[in-house]
Every structure is written in C-alpha cells, then in structure tokens.
C-alpha atoms as a PDB file:
ATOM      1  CA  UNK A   1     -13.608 -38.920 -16.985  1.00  0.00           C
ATOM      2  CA  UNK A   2     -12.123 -42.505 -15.483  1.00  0.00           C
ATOM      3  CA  UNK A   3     -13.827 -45.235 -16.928  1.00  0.00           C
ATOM      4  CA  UNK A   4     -14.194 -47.616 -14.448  1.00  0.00           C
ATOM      5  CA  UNK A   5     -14.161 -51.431 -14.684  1.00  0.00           C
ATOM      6  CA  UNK A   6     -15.450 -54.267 -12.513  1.00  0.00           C
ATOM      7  CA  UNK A   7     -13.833 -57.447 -12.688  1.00  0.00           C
ATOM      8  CA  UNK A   8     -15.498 -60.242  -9.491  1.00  0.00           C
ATOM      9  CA  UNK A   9     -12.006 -61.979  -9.590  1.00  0.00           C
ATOM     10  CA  UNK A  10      -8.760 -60.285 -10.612  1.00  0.00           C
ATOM     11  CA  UNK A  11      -5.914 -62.631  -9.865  1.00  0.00           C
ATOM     12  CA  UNK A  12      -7.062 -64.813 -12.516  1.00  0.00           C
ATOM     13  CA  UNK A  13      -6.804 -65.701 -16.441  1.00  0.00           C
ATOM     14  CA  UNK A  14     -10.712 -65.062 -16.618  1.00  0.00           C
ATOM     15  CA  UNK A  15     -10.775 -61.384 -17.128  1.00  0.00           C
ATOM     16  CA  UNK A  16      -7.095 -60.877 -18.001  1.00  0.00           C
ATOM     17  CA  UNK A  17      -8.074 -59.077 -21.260  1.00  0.00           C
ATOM     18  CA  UNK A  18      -9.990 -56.489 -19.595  1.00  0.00           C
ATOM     19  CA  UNK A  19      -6.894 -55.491 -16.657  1.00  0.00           C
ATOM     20  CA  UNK A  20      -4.348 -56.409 -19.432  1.00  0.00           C
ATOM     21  CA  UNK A  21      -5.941 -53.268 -21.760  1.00  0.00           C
ATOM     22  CA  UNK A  22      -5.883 -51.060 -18.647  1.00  0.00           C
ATOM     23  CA  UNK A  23      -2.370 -52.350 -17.625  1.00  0.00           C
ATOM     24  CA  UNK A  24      -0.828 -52.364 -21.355  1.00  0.00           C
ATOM     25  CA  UNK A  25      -2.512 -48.946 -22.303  1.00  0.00           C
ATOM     26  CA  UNK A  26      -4.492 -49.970 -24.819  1.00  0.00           C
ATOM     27  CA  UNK A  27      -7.339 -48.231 -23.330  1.00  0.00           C
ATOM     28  CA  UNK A  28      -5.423 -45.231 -23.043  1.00  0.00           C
ATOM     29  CA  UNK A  29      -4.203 -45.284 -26.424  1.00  0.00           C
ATOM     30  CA  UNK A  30      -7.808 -45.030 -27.414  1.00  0.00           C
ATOM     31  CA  UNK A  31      -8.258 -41.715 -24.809  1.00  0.00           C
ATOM     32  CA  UNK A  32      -9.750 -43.578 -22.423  1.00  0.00           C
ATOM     33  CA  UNK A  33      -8.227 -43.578 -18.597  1.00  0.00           C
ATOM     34  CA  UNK A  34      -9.639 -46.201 -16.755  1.00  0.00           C
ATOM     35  CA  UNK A  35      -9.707 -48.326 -13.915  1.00  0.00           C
ATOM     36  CA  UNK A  36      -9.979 -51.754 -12.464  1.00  0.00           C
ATOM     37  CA  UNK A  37     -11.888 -52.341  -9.303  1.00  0.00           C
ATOM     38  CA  UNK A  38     -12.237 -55.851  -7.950  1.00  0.00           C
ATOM     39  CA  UNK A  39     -15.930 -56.576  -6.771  1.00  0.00           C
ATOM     40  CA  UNK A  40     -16.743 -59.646  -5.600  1.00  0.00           C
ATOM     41  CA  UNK A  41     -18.896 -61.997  -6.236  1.00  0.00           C
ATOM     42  CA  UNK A  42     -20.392 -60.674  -9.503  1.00  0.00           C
ATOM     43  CA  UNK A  43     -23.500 -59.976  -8.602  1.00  0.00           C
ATOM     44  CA  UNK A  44     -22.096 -57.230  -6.543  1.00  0.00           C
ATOM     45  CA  UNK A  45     -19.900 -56.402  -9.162  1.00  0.00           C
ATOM     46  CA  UNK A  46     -23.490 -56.116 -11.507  1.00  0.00           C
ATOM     47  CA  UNK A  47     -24.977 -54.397  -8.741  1.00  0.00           C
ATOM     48  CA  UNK A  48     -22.508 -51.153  -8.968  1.00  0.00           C
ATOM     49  CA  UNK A  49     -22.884 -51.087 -12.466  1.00  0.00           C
ATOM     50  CA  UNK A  50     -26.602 -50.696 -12.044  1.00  0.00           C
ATOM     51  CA  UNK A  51     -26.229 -47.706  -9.029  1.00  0.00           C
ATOM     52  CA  UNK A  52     -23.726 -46.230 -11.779  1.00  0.00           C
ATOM     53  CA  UNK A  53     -20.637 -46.784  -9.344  1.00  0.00           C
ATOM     54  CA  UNK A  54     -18.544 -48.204 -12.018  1.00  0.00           C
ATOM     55  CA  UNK A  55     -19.366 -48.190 -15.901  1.00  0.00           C
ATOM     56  CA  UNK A  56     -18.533 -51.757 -16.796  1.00  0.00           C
ATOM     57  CA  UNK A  57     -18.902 -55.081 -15.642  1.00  0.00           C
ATOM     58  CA  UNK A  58     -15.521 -57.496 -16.865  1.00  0.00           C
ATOM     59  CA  UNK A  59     -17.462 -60.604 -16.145  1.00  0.00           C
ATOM     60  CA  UNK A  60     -19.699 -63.477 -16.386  1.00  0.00           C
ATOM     61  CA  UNK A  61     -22.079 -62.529 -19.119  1.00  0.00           C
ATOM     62  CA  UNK A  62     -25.213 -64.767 -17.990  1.00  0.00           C
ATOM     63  CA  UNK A  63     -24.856 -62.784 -14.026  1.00  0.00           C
ATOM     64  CA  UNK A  64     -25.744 -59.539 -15.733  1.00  0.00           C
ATOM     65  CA  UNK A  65     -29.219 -60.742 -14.861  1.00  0.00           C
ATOM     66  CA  UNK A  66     -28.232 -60.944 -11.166  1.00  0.00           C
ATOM     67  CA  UNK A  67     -29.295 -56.753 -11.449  1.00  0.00           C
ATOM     68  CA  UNK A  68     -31.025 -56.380 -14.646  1.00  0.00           C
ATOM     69  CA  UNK A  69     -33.970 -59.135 -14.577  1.00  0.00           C
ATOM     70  CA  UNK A  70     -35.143 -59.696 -18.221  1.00  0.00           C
ATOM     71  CA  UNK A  71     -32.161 -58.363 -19.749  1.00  0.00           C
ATOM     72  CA  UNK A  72     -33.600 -54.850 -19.129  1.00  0.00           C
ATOM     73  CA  UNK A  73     -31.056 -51.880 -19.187  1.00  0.00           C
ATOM     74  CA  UNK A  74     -27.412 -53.906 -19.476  1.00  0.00           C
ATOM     75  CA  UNK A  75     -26.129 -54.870 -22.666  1.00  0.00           C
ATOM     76  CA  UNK A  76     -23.535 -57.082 -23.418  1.00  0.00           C
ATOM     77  CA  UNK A  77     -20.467 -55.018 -25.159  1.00  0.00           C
ATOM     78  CA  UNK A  78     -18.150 -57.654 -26.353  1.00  0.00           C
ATOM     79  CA  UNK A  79     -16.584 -61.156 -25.324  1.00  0.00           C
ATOM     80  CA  UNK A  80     -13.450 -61.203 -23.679  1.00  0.00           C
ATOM     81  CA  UNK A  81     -13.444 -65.063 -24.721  1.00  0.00           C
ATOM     82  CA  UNK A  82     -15.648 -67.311 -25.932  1.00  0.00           C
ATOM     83  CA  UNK A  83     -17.260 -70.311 -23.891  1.00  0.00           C
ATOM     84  CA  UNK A  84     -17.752 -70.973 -20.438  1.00  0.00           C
ATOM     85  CA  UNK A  85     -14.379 -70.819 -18.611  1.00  0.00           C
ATOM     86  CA  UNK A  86     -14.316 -72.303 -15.414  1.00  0.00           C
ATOM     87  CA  UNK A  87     -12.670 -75.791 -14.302  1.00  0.00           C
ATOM     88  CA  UNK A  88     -13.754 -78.719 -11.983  1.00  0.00           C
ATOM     89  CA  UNK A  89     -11.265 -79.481  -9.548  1.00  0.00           C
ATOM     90  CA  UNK A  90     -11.239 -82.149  -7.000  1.00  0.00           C
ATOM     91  CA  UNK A  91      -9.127 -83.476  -3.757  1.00  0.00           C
ATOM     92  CA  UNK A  92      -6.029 -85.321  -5.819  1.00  0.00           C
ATOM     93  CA  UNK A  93      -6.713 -88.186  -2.716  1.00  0.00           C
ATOM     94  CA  UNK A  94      -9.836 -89.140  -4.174  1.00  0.00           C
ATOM     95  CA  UNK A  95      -7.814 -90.003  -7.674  1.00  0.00           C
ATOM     96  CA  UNK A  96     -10.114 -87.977  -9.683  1.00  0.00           C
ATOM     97  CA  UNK A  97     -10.226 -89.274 -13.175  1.00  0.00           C
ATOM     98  CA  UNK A  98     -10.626 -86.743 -16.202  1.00  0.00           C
ATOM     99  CA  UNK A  99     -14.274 -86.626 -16.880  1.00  0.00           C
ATOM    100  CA  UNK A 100     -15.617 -88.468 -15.019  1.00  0.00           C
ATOM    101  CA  UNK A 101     -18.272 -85.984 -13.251  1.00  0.00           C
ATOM    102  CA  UNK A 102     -19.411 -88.779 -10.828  1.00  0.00           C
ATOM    103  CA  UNK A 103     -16.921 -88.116  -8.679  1.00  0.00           C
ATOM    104  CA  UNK A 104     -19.136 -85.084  -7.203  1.00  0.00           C
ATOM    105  CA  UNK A 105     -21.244 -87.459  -5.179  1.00  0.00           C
ATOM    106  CA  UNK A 106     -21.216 -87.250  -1.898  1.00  0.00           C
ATOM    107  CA  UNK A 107     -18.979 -84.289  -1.885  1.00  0.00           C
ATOM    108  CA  UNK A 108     -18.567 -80.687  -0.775  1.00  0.00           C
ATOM    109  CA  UNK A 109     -17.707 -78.324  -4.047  1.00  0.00           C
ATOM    110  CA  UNK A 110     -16.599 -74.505  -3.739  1.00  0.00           C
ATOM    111  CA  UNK A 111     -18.369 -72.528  -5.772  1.00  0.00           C
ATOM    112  CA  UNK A 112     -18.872 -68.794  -6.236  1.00  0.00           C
ATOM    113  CA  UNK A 113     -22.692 -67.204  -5.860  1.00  0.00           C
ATOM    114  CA  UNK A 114     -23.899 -67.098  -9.497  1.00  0.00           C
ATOM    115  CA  UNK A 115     -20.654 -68.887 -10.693  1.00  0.00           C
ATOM    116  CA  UNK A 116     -22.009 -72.133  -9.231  1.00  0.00           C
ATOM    117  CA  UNK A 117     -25.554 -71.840 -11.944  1.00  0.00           C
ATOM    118  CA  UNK A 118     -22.907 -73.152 -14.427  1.00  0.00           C
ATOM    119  CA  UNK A 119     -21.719 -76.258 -12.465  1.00  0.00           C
ATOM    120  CA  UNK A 120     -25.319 -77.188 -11.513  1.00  0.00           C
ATOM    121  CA  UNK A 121     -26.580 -77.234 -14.728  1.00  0.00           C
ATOM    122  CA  UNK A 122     -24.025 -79.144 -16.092  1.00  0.00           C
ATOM    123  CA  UNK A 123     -24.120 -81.777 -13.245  1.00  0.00           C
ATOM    124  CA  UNK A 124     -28.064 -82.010 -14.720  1.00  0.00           C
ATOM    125  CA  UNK A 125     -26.907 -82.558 -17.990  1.00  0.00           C
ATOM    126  CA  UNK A 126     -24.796 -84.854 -16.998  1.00  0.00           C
ATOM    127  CA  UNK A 127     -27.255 -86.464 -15.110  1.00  0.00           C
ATOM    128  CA  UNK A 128     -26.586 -85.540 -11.618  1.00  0.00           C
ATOM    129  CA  UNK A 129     -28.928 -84.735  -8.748  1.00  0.00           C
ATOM    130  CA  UNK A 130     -27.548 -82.822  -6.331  1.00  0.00           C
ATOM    131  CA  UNK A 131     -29.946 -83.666  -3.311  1.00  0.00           C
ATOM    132  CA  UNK A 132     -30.116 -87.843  -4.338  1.00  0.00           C
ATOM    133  CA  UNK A 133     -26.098 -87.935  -4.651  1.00  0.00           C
ATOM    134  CA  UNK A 134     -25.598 -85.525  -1.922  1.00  0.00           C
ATOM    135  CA  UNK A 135     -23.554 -83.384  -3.762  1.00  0.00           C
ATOM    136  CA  UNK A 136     -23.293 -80.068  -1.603  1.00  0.00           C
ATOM    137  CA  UNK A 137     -22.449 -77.272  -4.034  1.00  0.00           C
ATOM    138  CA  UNK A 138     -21.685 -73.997  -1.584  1.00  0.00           C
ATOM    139  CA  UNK A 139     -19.262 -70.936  -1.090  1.00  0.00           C
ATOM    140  CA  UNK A 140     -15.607 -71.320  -0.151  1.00  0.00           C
ATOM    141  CA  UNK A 141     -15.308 -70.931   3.349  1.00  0.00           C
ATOM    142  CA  UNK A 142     -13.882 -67.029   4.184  1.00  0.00           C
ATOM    143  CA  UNK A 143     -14.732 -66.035   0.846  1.00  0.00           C
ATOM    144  CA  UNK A 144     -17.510 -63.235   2.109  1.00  0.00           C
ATOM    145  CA  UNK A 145     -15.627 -60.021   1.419  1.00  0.00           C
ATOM    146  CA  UNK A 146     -15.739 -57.842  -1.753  1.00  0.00           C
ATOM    147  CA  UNK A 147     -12.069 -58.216  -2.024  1.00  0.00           C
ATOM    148  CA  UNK A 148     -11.677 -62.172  -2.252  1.00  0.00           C
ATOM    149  CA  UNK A 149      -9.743 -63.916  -5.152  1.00  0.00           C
ATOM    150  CA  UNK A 150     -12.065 -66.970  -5.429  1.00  0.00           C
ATOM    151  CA  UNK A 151     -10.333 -69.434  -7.224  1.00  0.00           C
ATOM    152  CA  UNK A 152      -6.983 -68.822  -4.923  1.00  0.00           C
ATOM    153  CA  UNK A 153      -9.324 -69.033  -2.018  1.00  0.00           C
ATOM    154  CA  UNK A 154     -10.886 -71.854  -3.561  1.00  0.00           C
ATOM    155  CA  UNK A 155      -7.261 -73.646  -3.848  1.00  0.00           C
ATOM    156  CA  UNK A 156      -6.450 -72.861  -0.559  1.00  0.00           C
ATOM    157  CA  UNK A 157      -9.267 -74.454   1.138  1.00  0.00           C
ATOM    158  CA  UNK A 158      -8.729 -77.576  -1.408  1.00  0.00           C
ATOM    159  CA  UNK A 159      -5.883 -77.970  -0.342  1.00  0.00           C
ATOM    160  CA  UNK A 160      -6.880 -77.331   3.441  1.00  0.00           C
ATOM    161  CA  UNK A 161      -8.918 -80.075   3.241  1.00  0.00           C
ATOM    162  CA  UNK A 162     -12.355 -77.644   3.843  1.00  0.00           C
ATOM    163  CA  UNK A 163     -13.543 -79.069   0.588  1.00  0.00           C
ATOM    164  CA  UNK A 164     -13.747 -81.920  -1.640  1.00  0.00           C
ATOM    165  CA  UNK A 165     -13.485 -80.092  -4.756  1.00  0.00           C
ATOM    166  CA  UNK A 166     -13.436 -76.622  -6.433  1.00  0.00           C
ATOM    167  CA  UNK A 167     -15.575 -74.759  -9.138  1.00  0.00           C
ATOM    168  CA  UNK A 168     -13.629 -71.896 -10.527  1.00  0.00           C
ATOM    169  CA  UNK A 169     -11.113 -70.165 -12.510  1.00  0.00           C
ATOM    170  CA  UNK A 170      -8.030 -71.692 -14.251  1.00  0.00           C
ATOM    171  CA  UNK A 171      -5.873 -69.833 -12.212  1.00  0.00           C
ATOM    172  CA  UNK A 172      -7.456 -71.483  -9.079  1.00  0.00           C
ATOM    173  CA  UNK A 173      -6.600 -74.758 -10.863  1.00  0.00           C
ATOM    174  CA  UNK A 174      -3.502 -73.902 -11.760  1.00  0.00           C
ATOM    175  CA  UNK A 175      -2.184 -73.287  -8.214  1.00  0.00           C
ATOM    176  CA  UNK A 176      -4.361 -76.364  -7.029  1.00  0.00           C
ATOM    177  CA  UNK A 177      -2.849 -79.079  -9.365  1.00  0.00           C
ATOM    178  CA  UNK A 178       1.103 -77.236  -9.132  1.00  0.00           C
ATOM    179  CA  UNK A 179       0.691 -78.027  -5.349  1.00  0.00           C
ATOM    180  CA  UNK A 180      -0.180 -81.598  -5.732  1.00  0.00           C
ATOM    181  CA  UNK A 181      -3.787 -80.973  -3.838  1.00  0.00           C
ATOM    182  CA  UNK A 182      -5.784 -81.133  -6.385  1.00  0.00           C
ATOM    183  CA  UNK A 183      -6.511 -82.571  -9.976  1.00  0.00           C
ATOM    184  CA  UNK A 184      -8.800 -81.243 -13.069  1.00  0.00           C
ATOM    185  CA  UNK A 185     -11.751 -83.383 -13.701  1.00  0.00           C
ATOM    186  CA  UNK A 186     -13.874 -80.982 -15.951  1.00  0.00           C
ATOM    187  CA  UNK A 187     -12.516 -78.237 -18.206  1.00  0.00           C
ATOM    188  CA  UNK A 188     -15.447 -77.161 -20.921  1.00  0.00           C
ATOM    189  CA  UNK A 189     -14.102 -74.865 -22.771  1.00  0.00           C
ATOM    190  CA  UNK A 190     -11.546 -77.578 -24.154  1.00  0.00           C
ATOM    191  CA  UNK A 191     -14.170 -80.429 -24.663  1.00  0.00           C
ATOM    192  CA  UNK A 192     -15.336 -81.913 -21.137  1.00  0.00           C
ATOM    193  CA  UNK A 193     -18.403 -82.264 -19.968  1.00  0.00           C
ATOM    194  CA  UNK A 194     -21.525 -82.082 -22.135  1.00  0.00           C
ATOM    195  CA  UNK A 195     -21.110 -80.284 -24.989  1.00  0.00           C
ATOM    196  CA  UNK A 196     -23.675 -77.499 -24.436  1.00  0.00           C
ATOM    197  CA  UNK A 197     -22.446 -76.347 -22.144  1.00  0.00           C
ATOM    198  CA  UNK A 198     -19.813 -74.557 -23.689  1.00  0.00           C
ATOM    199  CA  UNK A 199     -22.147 -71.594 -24.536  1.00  0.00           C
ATOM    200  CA  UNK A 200     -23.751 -71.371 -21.003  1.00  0.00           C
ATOM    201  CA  UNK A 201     -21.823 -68.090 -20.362  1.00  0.00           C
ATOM    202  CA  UNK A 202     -18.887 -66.583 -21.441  1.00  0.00           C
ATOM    203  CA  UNK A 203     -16.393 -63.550 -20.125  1.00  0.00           C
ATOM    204  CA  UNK A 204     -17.791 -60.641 -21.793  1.00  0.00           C
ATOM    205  CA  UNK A 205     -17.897 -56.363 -20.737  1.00  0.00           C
ATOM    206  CA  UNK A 206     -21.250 -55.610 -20.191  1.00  0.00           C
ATOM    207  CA  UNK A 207     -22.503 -51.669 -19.549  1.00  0.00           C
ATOM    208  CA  UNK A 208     -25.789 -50.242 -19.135  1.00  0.00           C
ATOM    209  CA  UNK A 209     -28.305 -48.715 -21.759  1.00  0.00           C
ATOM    210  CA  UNK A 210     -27.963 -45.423 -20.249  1.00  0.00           C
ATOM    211  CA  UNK A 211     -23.761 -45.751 -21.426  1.00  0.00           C
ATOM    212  CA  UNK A 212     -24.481 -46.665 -24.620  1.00  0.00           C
ATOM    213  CA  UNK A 213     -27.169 -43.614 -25.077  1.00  0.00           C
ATOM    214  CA  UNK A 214     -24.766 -41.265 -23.459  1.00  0.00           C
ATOM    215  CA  UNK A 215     -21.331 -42.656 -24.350  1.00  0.00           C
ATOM    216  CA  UNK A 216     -21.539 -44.459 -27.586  1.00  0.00           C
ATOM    217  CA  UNK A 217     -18.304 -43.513 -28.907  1.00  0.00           C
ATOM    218  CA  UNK A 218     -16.377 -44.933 -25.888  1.00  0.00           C
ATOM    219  CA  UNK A 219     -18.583 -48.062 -26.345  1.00  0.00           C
ATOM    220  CA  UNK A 220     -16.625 -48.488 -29.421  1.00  0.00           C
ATOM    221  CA  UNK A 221     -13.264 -47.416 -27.883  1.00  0.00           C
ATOM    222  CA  UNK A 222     -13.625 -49.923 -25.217  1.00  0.00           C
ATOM    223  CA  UNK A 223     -14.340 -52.502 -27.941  1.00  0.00           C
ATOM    224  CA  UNK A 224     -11.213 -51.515 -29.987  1.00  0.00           C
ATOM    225  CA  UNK A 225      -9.264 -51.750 -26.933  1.00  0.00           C
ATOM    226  CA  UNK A 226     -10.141 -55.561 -25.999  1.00  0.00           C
ATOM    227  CA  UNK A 227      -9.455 -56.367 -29.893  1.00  0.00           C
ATOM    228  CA  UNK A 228      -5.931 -54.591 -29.820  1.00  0.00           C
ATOM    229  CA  UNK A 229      -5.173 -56.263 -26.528  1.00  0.00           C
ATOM    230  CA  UNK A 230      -6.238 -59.956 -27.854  1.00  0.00           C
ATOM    231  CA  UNK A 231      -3.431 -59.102 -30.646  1.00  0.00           C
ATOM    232  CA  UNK A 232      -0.965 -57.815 -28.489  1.00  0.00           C
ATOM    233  CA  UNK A 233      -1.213 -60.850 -26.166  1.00  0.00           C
ATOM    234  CA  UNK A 234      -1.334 -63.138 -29.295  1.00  0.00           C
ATOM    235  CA  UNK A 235       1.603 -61.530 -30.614  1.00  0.00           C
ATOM    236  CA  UNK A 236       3.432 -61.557 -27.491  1.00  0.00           C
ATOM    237  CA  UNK A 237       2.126 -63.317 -24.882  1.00  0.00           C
ATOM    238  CA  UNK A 238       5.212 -62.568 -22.735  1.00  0.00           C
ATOM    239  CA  UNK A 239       3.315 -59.491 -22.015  1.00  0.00           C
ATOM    240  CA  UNK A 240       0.697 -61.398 -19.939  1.00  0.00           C
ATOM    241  CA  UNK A 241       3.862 -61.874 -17.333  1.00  0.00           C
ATOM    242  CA  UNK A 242       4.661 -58.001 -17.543  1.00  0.00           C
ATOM    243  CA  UNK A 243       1.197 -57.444 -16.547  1.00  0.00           C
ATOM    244  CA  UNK A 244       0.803 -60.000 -13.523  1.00  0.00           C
ATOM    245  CA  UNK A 245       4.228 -58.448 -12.371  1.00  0.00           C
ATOM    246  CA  UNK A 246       2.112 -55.818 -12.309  1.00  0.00           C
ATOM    247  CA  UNK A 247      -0.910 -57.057 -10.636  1.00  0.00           C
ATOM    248  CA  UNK A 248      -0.523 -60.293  -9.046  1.00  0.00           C
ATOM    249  CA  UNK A 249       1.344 -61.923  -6.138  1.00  0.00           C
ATOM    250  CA  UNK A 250       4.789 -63.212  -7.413  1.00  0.00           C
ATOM    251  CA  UNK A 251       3.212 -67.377  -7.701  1.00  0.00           C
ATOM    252  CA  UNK A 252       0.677 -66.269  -9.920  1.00  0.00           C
ATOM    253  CA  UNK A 253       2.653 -63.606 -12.352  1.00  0.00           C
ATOM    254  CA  UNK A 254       4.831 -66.401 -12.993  1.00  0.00           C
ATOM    255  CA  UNK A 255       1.998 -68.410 -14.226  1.00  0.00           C
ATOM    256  CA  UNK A 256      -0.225 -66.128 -15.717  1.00  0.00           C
ATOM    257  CA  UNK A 257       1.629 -66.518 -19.302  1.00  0.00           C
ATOM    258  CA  UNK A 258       1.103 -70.076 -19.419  1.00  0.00           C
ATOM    259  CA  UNK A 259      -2.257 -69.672 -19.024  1.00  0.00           C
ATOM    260  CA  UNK A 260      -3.138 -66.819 -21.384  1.00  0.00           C
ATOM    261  CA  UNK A 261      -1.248 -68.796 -24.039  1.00  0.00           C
ATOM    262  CA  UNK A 262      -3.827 -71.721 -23.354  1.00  0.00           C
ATOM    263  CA  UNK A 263      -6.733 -69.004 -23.809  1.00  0.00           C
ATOM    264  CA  UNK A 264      -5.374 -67.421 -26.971  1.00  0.00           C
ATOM    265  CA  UNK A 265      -7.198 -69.393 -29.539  1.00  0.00           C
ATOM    266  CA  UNK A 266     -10.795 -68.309 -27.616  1.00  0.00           C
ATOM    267  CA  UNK A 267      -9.962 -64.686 -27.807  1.00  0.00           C
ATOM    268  CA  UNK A 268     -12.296 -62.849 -29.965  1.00  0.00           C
ATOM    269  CA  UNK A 269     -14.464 -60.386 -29.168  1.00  0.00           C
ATOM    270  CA  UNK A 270     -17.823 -61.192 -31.175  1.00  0.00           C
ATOM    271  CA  UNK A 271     -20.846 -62.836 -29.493  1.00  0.00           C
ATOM    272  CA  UNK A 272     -22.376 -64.557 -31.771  1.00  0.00           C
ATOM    273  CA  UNK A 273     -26.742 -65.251 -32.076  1.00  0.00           C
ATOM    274  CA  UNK A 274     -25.635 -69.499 -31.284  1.00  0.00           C
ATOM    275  CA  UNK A 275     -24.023 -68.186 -27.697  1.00  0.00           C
ATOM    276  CA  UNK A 276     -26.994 -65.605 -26.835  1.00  0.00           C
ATOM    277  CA  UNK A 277     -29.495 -68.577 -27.699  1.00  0.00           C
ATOM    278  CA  UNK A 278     -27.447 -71.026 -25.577  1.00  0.00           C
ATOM    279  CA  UNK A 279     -26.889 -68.836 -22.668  1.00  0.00           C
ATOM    280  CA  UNK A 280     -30.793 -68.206 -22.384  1.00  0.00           C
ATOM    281  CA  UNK A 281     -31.616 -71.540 -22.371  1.00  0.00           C
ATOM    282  CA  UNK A 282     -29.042 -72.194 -19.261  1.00  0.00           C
ATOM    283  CA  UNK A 283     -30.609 -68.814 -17.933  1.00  0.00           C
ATOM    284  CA  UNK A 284     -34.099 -70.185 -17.959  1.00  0.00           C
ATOM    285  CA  UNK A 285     -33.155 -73.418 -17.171  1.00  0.00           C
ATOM    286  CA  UNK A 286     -31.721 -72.007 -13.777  1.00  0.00           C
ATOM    287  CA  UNK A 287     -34.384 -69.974 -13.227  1.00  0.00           C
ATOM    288  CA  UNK A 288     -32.989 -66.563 -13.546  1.00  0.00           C
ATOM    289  CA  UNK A 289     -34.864 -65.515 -16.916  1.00  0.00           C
ATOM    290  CA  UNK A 290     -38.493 -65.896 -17.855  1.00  0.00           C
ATOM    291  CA  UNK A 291     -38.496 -64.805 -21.308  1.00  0.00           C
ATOM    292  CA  UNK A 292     -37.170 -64.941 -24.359  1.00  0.00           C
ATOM    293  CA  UNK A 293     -35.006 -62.024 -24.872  1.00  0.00           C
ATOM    294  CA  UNK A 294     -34.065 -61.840 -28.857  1.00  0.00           C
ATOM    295  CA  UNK A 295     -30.427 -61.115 -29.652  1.00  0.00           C
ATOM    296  CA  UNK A 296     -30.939 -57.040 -30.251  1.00  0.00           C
ATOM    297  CA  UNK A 297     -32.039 -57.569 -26.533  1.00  0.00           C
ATOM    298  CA  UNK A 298     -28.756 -59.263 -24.962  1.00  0.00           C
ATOM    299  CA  UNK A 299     -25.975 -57.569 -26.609  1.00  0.00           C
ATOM    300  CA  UNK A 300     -24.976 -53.542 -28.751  1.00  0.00           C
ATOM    301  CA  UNK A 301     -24.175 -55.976 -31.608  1.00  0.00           C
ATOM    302  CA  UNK A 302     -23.342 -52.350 -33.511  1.00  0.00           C
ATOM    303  CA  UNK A 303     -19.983 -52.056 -31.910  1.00  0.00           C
ATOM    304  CA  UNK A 304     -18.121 -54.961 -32.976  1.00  0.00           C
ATOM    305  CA  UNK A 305     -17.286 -56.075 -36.511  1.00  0.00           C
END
C-alpha cells in the first residue's frame, strides 16, 4: 500500500522534511512506499485527506480545520518544525526596513487562502487594521491551480510589480531578495514580529482518526521517518541539495541547502501542550474554531517520544 502525502507547496523549505524522507528513503527504510502529491492551497490539500484521497497532510497544522471543524477526525502526527514559518516580503523600492510592519499600509500583500490567517493576525497584534490602513491582503495573481508553487509565484509577481509585498515561504523570499525585487521585513520564527506569534501554526503531518484506528503502526513509522530525516539533514545537510536536484528547478536546488541549514535548529518533531494552546487561541481569534479543544484533542501525542 503507497502512503500518500500532501504537501500545498513543494518547491519550498516549508515541508522539505516530509519530500526529503520520501526522496532520501527514510520512509522506505521503515517499509513504507510513499508518495508526494502537491495540492494546493491547503485547504484542498486537507480536503483529500478527509475524502481519503491521500493519507497525510505535510502542512500548516492550524488549516487542518479548513476540513475538520472542531478538530473532529484529524490529528496532528508530528511537527516537521517548530513555529510559524512564513516571511514578510516587500517591493525593495519602497526601502522596507526590518520590522517595521507599518510598511503594509496602503499596500497590496500576496497571500495564500488560509496561509494569509497568520499575517492578519499578526498585523492585529501589531496593531494594524487592515480596512483603516488599507492594507489589501489577497491571492497572488495566477495562483488558482492545484499545481502552483506559491511563494515562487508570489516572487514572481513581486517582482512583476502585481504586488507590493509577499506572505509566504522562505524559499519565495529567497528568490525575491537574490533578485534584488524584494526585501524581508518580518521573519517570526527568528524573532520578528510579536512574539506570540511564533506558536500560531507550525509545519506538522496531520492524518485522520480513521488512520490512526486502522494504521497505528505506520503512524509510528511515519514518525520515525521525519526524526531520522531531521538527523540525516543535520548531519549532512548537503543532502538537502541531492534532494532539490531531485525535485526542484535548477535556481532553487541550488538554494535549498542554505535554507535547510537555517531551519536545522527548529527541527524536532514534538508538539508540545504551549504550541496546541497558542495555535487555538490564533484559531479562535480568526474565527475558524469555537471551542476549546484540549491537547488529547489536537494531536496522537502517543507516537512521538
């Protein structure tokens, strides 16, 4: 049986532990033969795993609820890495200064359909209103098919001049700053921005109840697997190019080591009670939970150590 795996953007850092165990058999090692299918935007990636078209979800953990309202029937498995991992990017012409999130007003941001929940609540935090400082927050133009690459899209159109600024992966930055279109203004996960909002989601492998009741023991394979490939990459993060040579278009597999060296020191796999509290109070906050889901609710805490 393939396991297959969703990922909503795969020429990217975000989910590179997830295609880096398929693509470095790690998965395989553990019997598992397995897949990656690119599904975007996440809630369509969400969406299969609810109709059972693929058995995991490589992606945003807080968009699981983008199918399963209430936390009901998904669980997350493990992290890929902690902390919210997408970077604010704006038009270098505007001389964007690091941190300083004001420089959204008035301006047109990319961001992806449940990706952009994480800006918006950060630009409240930070005490932004997106209707009184007309700050338009919408998709990347051309970005509407189930194949798309956001955050190369996403540079693309920065540096096209169809937006003002970008919301996405650090990939997307990557290509946008190495051109000279575009500069970082926000990166959370290494400080900016209000501090909370480090634990507003996270890249995590999510499956449904119904996988863990039925296939419990690959659960914990699939676990295993993400653990063996953070130590691989730590060891060796060389291997992060062999992949992308793999994977990615010849730009990007040059750069794709760079950047998983920069991620190394959030790779771990547990999710700990302080993120699942933190990610529900963003989830409320943006109006996509009710509740108050306990931990036992959000993630098979059983299959990591």
């Amino acid at each position: 049986m393939v396991l297959k795996i969703a990922v909503p953007d795969l020429i990217s850092n975000s989910y590179f532990p997830a295609v880096a165990a398929v693509e470095l058999g790690l998965l395989a090692q553990q019997g598992l033969d397995s897949t990656i299918e690119l599904i975007f935007p996440v809630s369509k990636a969400y969406a299969a795993l609810r109709e059972g078209a693929v058995d995991c979800v490589a992606g945003s953990a807080h968009s699981a609820l983008a199918a399963f309202p209430e936390w009901q029937g998904v669980k997350l498995l493990c992290a890929q890495a902690q902390g919210m991992y997408w970077f604010l990017v704006m038009r270098s012409d505007l001389n964007p200064a690091r941190g300083d999130v004001s420089i959204v007003k008035g301006r047109k941001i990319g961001a992806a359909p449940w990706v952009d929940l994480g800006l918006k609540r950060l630009l409240v935090a930070a005490g932004i209103d997106e209707k009184r400082d007309d700050v338009i927050i919408a998709p990347v133009p051309n970005t509407g098919d189930s194949n798309a690459n956001f955050g190369l899209m996403a540079a693309k159109a920065l540096q096209d001049r169809a937006i003002d600024g970008f919301w996405a992966n650090g990939m997307g930055a990557a290509v946008a700053v190495e051109s000279g279109a575009g500069k970082i203004v926000l990166d959370v996960r290494r400080g900016d921005g209000p501090k909370e909002c480090f634990n507003y989601t996270m890249a995590s492998i999510a499956v449904t109840d119904a996988f863990l009741a039925e296939r419990s023991e690959d659960a914990g394979k699939i676990v295993e697997a993400i653990d063996a490939t953070h130590r691989a990459l730590t060891k060796e993060v060389v291997l992060a190019e062999k992949v992308g040579r793999k994977v990615f278009p010849e730009n990007e597999a040059r750069l794709i080591a760079a950047l998983i060296e920069r991620d190394l020191p959030f790779y771990s796999s547990a999710i700990s009670s302080e993120f699942v509290s933190g990610m529900n109070a963003f989830a409320r906050d943006a109006g996509i939970l009710q509740g108050t889901p306990v931990y036992q609710d959000v993630v098979a805490q059983r299959f990591w150590k």
